[in-house]
PDB file of N, CA and C in Angstrom:
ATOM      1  N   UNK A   1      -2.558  -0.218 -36.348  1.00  0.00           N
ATOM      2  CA  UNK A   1      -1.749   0.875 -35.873  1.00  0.00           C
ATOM      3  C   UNK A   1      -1.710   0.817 -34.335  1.00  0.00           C
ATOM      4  N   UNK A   2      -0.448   1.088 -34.024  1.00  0.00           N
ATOM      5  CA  UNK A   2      -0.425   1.002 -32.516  1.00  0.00           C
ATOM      6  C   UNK A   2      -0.723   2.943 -31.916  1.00  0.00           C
ATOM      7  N   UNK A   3      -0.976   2.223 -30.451  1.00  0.00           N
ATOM      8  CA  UNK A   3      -1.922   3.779 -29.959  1.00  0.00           C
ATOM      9  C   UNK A   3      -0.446   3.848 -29.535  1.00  0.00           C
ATOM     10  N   UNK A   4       0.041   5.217 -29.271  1.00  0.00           N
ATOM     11  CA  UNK A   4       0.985   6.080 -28.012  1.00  0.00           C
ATOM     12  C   UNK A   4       0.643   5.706 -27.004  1.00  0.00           C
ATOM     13  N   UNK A   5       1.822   5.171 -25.631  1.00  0.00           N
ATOM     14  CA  UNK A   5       1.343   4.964 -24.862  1.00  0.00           C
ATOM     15  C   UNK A   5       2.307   6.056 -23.955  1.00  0.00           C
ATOM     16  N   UNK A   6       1.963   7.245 -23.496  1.00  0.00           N
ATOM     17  CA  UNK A   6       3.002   7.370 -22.177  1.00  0.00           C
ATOM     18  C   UNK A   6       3.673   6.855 -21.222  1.00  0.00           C
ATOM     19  N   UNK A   7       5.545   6.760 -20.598  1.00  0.00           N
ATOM     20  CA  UNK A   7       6.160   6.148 -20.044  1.00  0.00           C
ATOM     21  C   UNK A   7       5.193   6.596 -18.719  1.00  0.00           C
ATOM     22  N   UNK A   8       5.249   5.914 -17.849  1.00  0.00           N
ATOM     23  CA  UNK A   8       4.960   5.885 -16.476  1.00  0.00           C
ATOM     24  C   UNK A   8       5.738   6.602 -15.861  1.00  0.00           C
ATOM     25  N   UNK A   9       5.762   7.451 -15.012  1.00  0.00           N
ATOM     26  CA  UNK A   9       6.945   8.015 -14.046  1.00  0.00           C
ATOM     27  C   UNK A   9       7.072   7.819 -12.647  1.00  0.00           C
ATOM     28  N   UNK A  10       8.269   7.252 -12.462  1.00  0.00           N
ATOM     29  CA  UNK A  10       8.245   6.823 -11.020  1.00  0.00           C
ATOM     30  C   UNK A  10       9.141   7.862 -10.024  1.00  0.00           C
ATOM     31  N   UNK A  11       8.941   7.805  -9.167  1.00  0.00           N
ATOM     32  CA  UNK A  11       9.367   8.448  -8.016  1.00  0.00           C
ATOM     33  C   UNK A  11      10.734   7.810  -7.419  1.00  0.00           C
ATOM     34  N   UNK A  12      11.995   8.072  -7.172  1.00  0.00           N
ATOM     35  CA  UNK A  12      12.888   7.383  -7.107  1.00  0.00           C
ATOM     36  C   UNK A  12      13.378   7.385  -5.834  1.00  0.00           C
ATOM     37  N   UNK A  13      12.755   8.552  -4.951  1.00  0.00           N
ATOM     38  CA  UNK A  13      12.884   9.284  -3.622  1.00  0.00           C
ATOM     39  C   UNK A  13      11.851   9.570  -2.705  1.00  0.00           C
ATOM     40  N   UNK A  14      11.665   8.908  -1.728  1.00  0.00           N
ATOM     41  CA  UNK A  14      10.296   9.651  -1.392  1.00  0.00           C
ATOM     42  C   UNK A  14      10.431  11.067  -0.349  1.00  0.00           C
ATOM     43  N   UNK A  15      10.053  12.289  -0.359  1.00  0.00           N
ATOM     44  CA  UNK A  15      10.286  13.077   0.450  1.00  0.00           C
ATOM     45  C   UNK A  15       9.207  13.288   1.630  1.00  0.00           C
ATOM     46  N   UNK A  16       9.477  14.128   2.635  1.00  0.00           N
ATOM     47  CA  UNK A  16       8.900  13.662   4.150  1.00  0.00           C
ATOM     48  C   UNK A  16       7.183  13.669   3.653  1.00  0.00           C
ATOM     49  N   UNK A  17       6.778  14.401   2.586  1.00  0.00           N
ATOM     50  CA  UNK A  17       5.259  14.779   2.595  1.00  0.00           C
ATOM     51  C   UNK A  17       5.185  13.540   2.113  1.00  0.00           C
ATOM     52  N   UNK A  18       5.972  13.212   1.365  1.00  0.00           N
ATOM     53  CA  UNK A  18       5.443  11.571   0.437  1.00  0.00           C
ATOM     54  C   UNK A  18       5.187  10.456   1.903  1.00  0.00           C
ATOM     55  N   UNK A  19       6.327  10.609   2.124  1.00  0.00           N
ATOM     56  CA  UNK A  19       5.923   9.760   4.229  1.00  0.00           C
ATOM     57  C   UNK A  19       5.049   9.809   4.594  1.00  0.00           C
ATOM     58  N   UNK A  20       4.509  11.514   4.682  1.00  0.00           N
ATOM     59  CA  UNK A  20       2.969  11.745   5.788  1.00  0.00           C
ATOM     60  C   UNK A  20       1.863  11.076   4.819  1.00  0.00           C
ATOM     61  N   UNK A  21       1.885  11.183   4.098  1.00  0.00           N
ATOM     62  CA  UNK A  21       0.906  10.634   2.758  1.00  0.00           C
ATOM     63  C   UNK A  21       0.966   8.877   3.132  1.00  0.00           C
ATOM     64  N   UNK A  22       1.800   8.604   2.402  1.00  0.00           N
ATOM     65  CA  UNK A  22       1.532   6.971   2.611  1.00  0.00           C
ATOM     66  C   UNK A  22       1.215   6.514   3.891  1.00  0.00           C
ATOM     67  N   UNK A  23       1.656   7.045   5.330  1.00  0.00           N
ATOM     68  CA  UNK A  23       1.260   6.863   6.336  1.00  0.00           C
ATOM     69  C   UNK A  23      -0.168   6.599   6.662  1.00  0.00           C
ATOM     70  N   UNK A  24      -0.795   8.055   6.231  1.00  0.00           N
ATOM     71  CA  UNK A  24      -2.170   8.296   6.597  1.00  0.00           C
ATOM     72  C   UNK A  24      -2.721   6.703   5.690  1.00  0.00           C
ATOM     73  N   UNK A  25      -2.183   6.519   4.811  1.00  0.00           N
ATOM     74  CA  UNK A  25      -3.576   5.919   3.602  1.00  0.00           C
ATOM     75  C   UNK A  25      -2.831   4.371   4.745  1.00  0.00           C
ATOM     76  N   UNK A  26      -1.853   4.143   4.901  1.00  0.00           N
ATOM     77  CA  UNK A  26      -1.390   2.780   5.745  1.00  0.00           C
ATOM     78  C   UNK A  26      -2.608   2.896   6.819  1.00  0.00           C
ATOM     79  N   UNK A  27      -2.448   3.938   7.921  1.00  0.00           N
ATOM     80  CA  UNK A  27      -3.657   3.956   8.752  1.00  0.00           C
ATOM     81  C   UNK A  27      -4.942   3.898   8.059  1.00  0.00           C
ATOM     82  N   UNK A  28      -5.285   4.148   7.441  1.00  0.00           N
ATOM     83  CA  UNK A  28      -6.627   4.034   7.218  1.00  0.00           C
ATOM     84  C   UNK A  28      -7.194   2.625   6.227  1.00  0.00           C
ATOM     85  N   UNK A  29      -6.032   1.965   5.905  1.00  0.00           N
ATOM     86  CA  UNK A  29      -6.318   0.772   5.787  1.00  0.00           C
ATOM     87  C   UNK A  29      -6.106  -0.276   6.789  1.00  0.00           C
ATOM     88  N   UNK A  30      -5.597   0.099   7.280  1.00  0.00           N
ATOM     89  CA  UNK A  30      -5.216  -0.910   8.651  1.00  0.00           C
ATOM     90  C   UNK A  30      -6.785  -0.594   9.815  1.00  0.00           C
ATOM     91  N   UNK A  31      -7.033   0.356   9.515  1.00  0.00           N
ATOM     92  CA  UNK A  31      -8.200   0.856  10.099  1.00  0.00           C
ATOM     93  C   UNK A  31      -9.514  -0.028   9.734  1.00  0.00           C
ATOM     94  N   UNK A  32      -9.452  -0.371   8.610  1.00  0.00           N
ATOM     95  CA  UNK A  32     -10.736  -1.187   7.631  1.00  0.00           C
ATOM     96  C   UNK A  32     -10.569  -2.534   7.615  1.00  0.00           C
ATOM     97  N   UNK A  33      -9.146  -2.746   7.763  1.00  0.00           N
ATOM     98  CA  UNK A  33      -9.175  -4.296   8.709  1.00  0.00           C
ATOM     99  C   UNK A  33      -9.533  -4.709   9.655  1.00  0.00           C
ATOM    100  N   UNK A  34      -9.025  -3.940  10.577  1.00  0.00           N
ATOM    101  CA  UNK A  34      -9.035  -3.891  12.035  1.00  0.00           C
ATOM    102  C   UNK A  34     -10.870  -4.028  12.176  1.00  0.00           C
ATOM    103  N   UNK A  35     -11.097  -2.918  11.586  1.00  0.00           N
ATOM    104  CA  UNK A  35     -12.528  -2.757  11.931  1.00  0.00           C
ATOM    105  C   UNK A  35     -13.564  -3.912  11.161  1.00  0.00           C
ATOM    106  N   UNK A  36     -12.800  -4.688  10.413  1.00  0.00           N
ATOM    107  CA  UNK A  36     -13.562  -5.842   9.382  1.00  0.00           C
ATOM    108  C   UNK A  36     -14.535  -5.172   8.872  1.00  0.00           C
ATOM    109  N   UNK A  37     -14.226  -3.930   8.037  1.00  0.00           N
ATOM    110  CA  UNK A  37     -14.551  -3.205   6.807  1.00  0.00           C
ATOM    111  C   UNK A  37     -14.217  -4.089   5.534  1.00  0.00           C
ATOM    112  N   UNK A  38     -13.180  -4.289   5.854  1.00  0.00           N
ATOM    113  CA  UNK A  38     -12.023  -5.142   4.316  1.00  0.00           C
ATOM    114  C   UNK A  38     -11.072  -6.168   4.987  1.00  0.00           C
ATOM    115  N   UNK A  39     -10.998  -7.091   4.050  1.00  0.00           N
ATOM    116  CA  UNK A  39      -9.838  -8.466   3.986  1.00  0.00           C
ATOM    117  C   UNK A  39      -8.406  -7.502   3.818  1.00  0.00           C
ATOM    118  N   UNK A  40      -7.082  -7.953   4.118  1.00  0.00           N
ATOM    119  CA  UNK A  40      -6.194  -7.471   3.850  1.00  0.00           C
ATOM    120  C   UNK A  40      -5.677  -7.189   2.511  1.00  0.00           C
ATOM    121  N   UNK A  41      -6.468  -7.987   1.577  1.00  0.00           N
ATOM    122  CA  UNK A  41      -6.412  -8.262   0.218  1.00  0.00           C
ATOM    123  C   UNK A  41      -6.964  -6.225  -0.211  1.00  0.00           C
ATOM    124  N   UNK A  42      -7.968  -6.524   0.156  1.00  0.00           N
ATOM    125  CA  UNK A  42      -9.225  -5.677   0.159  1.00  0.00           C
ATOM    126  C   UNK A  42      -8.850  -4.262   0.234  1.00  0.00           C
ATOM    127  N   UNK A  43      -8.262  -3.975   2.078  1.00  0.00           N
ATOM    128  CA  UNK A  43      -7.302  -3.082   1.948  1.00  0.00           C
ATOM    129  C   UNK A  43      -6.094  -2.249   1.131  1.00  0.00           C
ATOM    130  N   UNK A  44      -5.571  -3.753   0.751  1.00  0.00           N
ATOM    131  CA  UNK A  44      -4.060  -3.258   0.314  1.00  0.00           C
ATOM    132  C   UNK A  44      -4.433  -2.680  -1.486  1.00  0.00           C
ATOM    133  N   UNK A  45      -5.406  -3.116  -1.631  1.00  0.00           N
ATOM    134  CA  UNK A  45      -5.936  -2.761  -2.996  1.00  0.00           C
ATOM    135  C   UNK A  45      -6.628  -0.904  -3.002  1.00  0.00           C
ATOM    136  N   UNK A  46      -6.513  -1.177  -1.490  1.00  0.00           N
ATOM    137  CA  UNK A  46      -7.778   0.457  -1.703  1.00  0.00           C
ATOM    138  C   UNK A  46      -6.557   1.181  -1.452  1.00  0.00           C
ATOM    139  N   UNK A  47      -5.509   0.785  -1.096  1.00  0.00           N
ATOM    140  CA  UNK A  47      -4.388   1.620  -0.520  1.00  0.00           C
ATOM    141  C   UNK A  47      -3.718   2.195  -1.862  1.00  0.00           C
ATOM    142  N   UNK A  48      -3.149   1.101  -2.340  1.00  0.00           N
ATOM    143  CA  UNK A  48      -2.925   0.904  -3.427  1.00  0.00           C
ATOM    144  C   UNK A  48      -3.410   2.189  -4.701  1.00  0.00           C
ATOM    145  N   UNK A  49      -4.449   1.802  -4.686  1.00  0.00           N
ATOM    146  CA  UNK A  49      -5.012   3.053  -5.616  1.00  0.00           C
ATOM    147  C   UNK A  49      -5.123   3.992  -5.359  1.00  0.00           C
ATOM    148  N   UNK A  50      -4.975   4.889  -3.838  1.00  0.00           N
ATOM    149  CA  UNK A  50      -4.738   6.070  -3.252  1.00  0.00           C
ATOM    150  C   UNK A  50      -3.614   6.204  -3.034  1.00  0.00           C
ATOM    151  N   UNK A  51      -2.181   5.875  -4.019  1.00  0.00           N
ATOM    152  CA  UNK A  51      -0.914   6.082  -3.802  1.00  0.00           C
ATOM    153  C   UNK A  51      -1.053   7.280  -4.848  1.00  0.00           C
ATOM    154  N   UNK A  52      -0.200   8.363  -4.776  1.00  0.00           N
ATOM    155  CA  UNK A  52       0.182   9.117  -5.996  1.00  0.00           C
ATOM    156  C   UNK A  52       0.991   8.355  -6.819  1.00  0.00           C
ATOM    157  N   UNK A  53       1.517   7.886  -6.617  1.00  0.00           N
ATOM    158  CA  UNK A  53       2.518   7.137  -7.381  1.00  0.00           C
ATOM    159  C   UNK A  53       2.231   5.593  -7.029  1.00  0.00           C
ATOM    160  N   UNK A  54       1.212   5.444  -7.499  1.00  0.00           N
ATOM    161  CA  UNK A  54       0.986   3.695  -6.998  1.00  0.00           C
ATOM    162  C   UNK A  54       1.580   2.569  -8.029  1.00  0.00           C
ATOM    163  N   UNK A  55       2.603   2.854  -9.436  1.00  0.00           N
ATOM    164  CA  UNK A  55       3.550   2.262  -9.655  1.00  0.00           C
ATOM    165  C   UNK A  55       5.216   2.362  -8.925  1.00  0.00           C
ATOM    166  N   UNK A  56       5.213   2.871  -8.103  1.00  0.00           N
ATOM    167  CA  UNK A  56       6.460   3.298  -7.491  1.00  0.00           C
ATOM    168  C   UNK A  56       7.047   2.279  -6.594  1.00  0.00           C
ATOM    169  N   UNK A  57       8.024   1.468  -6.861  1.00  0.00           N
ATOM    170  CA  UNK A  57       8.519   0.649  -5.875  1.00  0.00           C
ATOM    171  C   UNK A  57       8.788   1.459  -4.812  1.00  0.00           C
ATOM    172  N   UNK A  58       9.468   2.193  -4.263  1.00  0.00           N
ATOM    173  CA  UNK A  58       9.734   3.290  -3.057  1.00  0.00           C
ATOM    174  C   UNK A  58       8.339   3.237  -2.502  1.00  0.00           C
ATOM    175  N   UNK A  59       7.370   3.810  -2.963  1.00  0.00           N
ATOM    176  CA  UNK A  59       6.106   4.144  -2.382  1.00  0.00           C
ATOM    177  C   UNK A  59       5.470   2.529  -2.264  1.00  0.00           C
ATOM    178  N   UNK A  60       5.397   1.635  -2.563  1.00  0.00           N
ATOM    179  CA  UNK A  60       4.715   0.318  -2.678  1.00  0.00           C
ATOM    180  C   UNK A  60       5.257   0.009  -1.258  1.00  0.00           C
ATOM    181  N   UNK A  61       6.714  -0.103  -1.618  1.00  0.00           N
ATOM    182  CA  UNK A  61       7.752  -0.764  -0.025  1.00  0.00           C
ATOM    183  C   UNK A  61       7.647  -0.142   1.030  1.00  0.00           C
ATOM    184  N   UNK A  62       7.289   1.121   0.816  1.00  0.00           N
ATOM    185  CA  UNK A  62       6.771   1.979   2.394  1.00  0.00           C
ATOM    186  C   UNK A  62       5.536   1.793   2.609  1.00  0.00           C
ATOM    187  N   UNK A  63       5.115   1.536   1.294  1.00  0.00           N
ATOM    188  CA  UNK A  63       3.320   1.136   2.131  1.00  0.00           C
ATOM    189  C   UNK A  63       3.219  -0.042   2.879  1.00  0.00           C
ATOM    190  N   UNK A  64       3.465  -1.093   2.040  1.00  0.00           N
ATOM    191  CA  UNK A  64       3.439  -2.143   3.023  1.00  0.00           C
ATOM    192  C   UNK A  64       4.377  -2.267   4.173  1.00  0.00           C
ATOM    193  N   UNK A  65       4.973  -2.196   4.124  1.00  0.00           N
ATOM    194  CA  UNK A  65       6.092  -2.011   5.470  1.00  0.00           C
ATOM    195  C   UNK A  65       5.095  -1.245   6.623  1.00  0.00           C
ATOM    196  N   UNK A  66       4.687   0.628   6.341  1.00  0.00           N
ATOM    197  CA  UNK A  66       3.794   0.550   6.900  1.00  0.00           C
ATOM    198  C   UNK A  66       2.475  -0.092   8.252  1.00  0.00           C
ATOM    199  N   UNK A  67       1.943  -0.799   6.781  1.00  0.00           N
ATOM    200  CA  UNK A  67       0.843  -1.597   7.067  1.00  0.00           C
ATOM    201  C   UNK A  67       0.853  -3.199   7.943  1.00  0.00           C
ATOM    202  N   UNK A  68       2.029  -3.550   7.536  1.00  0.00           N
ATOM    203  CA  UNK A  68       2.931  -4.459   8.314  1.00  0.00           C
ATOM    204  C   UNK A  68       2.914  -3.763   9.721  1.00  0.00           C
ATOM    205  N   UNK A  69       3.594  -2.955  10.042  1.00  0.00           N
ATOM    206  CA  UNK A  69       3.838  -2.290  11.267  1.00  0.00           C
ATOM    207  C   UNK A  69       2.643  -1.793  12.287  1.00  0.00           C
ATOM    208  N   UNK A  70       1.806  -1.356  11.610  1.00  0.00           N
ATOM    209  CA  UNK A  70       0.573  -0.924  12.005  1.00  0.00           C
ATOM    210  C   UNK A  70      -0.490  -2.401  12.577  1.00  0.00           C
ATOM    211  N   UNK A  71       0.120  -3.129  11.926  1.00  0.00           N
ATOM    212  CA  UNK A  71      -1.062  -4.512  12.631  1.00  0.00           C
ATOM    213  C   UNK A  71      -0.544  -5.203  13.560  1.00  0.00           C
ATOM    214  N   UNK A  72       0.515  -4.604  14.083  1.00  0.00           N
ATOM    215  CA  UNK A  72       1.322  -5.592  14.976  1.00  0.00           C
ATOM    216  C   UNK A  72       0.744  -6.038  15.915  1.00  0.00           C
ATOM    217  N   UNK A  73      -0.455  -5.947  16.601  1.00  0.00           N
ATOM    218  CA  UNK A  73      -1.565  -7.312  17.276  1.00  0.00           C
ATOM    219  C   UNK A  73      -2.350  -7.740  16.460  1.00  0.00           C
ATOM    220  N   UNK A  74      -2.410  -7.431  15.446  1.00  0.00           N
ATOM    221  CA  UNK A  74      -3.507  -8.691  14.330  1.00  0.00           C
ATOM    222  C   UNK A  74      -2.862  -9.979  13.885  1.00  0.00           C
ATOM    223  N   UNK A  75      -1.942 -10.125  14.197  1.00  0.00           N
ATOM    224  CA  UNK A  75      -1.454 -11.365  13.484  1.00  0.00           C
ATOM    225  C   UNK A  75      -1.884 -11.823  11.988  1.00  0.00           C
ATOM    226  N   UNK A  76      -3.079 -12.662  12.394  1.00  0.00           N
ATOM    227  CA  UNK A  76      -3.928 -13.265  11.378  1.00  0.00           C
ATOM    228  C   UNK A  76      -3.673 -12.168   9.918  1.00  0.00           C
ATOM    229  N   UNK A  77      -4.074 -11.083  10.158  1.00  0.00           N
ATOM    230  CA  UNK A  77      -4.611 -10.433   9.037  1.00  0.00           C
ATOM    231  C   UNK A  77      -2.497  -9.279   8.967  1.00  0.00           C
ATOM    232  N   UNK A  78      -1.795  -9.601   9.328  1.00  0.00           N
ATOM    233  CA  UNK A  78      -0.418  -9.187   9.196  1.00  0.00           C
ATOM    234  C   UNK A  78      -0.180 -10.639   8.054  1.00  0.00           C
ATOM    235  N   UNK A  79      -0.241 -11.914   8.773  1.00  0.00           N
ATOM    236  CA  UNK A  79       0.172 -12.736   8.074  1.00  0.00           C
ATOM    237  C   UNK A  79      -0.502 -12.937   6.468  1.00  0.00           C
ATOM    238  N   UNK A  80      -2.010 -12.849   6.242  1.00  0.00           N
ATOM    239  CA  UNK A  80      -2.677 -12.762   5.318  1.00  0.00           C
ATOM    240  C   UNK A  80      -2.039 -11.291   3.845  1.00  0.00           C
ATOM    241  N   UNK A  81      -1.525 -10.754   4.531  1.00  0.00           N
ATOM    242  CA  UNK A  81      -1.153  -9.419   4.137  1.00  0.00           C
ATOM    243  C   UNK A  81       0.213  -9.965   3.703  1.00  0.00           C
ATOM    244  N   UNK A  82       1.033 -10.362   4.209  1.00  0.00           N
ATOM    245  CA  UNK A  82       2.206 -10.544   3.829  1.00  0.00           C
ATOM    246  C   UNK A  82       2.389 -11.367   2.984  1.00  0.00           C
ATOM    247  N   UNK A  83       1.598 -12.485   3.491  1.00  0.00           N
ATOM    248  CA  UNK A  83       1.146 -13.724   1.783  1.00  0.00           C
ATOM    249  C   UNK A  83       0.789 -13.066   0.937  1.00  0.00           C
ATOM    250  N   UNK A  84      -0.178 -11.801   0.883  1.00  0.00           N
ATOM    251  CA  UNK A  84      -0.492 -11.757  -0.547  1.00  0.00           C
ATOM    252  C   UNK A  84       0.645 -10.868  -1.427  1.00  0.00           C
ATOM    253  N   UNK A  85       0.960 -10.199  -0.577  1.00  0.00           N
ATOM    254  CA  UNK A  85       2.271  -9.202  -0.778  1.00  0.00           C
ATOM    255  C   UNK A  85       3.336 -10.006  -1.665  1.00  0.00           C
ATOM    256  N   UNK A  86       3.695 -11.309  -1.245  1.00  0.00           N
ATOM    257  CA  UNK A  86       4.970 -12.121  -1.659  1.00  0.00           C
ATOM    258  C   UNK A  86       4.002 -12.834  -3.077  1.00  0.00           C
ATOM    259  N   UNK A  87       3.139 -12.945  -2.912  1.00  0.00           N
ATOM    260  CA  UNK A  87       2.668 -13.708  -4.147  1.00  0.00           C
ATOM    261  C   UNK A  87       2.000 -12.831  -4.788  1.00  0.00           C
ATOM    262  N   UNK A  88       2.129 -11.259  -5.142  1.00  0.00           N
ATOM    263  CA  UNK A  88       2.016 -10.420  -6.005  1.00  0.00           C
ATOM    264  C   UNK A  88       2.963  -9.739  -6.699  1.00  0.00           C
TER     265      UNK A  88
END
């Protein structure tokens, strides 16, 4: 017998609080890089799971974009981030 599974619900819009939200969690992973707390891998995973909607393409593409933006003197760990991004 198969279990019930509930559809997922995604967010199709993000509104300004959804912004201030993903922002903060972008800073504070960019924060744990920066500070070599976490790999970008590492980060984007902790981010990730502090999305409300962490199936949400809208919310995924503002995060990283984000987080992208936020490292703009790290290079190294922008580029590491963006590789894993494209090969996920």
């Amino acid at each position: 017998m198969l279990e019930h599974v509930e559809p997922v619900e995604v967010k199709m819009n993000l509104d300004e609080l959804d912004l201030i939200g993903i922002d903060k969690i972008a800073e504070d992973a960019v924060e744990f890089i920066n500070s070599g707390q976490m790999n970008a891998r590492q980060a984007s995973s902790w981010a990730i799971h502090h999305l409300e909607d962490p199936w949400g393409f809208p919310s995924l593409n503002t995060l990283y974009h984000r987080m992208v933006d936020r490292l703009e003197d790290n290079f190294e760990a922008k580029r590491d981030l963006v590789t894993y991004v494209q090969r996920w």
